[in-house]
C-alpha atoms as a PDB file:
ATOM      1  CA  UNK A   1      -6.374  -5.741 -16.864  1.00  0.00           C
ATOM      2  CA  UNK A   2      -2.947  -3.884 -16.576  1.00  0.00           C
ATOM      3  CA  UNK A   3      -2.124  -1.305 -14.337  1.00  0.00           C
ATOM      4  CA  UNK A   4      -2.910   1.738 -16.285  1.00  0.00           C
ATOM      5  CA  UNK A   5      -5.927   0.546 -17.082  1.00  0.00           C
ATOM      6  CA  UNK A   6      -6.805  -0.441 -13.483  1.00  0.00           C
ATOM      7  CA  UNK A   7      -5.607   3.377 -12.373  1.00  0.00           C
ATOM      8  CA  UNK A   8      -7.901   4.969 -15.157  1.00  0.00           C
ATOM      9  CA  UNK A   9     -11.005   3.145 -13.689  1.00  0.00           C
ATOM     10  CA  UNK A  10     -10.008   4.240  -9.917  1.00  0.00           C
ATOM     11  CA  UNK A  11      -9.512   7.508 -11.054  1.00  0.00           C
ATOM     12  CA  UNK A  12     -12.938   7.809 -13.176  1.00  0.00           C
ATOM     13  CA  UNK A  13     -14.839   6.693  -9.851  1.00  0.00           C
ATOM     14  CA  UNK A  14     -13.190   9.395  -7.714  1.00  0.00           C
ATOM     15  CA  UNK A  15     -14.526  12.698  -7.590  1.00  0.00           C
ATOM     16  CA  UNK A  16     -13.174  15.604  -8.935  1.00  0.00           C
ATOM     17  CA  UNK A  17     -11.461  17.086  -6.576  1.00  0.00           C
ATOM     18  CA  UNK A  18      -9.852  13.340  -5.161  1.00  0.00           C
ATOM     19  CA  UNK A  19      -9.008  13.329  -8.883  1.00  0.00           C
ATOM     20  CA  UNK A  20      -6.454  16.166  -8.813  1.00  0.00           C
ATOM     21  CA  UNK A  21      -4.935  15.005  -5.122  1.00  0.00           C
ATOM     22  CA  UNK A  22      -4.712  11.926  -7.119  1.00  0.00           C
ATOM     23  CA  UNK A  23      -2.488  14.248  -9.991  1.00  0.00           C
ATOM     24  CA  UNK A  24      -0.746  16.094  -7.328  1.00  0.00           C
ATOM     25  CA  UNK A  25       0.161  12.972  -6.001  1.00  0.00           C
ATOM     26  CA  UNK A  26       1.704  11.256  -8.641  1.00  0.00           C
ATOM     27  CA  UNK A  27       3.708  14.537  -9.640  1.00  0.00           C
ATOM     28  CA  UNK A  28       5.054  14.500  -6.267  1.00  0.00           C
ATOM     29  CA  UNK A  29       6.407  11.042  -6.790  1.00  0.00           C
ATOM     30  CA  UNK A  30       7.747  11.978 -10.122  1.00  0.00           C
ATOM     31  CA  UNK A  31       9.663  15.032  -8.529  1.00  0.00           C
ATOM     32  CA  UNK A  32      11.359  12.634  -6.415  1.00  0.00           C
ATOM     33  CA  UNK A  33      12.799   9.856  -8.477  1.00  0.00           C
ATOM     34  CA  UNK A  34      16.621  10.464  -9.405  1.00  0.00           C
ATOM     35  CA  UNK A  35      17.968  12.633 -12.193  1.00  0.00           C
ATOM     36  CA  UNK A  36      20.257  10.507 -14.597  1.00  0.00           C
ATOM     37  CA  UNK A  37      22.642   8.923 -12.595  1.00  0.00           C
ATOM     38  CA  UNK A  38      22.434  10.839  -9.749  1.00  0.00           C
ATOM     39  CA  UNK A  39      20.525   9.533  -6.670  1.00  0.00           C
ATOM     40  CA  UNK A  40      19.387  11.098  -3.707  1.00  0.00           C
ATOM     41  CA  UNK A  41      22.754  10.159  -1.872  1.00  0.00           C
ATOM     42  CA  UNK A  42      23.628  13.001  -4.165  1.00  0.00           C
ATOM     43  CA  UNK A  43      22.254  16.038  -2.188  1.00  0.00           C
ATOM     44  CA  UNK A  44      23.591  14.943   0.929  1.00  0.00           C
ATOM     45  CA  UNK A  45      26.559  16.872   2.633  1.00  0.00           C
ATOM     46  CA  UNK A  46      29.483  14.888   3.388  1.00  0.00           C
ATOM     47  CA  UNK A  47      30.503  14.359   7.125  1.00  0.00           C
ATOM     48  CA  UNK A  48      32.429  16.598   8.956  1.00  0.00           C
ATOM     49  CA  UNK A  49      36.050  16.237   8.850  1.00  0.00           C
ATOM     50  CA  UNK A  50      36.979  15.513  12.707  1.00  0.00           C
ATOM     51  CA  UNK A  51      39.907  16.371  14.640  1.00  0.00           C
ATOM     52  CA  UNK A  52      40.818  13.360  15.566  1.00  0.00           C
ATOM     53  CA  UNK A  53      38.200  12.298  18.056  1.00  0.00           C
ATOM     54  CA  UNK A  54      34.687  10.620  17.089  1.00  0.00           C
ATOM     55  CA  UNK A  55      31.860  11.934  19.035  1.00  0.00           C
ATOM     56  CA  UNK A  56      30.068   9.765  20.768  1.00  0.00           C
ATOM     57  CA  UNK A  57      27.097   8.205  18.571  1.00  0.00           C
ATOM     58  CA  UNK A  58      29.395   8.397  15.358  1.00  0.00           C
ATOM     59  CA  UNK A  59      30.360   5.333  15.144  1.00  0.00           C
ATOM     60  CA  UNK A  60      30.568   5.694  10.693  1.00  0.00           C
ATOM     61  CA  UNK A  61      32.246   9.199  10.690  1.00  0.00           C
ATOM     62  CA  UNK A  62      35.414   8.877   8.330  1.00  0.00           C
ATOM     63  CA  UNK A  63      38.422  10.393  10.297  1.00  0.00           C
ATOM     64  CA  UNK A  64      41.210  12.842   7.409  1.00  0.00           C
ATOM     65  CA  UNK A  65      44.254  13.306   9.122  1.00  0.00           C
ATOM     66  CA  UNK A  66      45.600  16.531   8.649  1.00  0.00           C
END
């Protein structure tokens, strides 16, 4: 049995309204895979550019000199 076939038979013995959390569900993992080659890393800011000093608990901040 594949796996479409095994989520079809789930989803028939759930009632209807499990049925569309089920939907709701699996558009909300659709929404979230990446666009093309972009990634999530995408959306992310970049750090802060620091004068000079890293504050304590940064210890990955990226340091531009002026």
């Amino acid at each position: 049995m594949t796996i479409a076939e095994r989520i079809l038979e789930t989803l028939q013995d759930l009632p209807p309204q499990q049925q569309a959390e089920v939907l709701d569900f699996a558009a909300f993992l659709r929404d979230r895979l990446p666009c093309g080659s972009e990634g999530e890393a995408a959306a992310l800011s970049p750090l802060p550019v620091l004068s000079g000093r890293v504050p304590q608990g940064w210890k990955d901040a990226i340091y531009e000199p002026r």
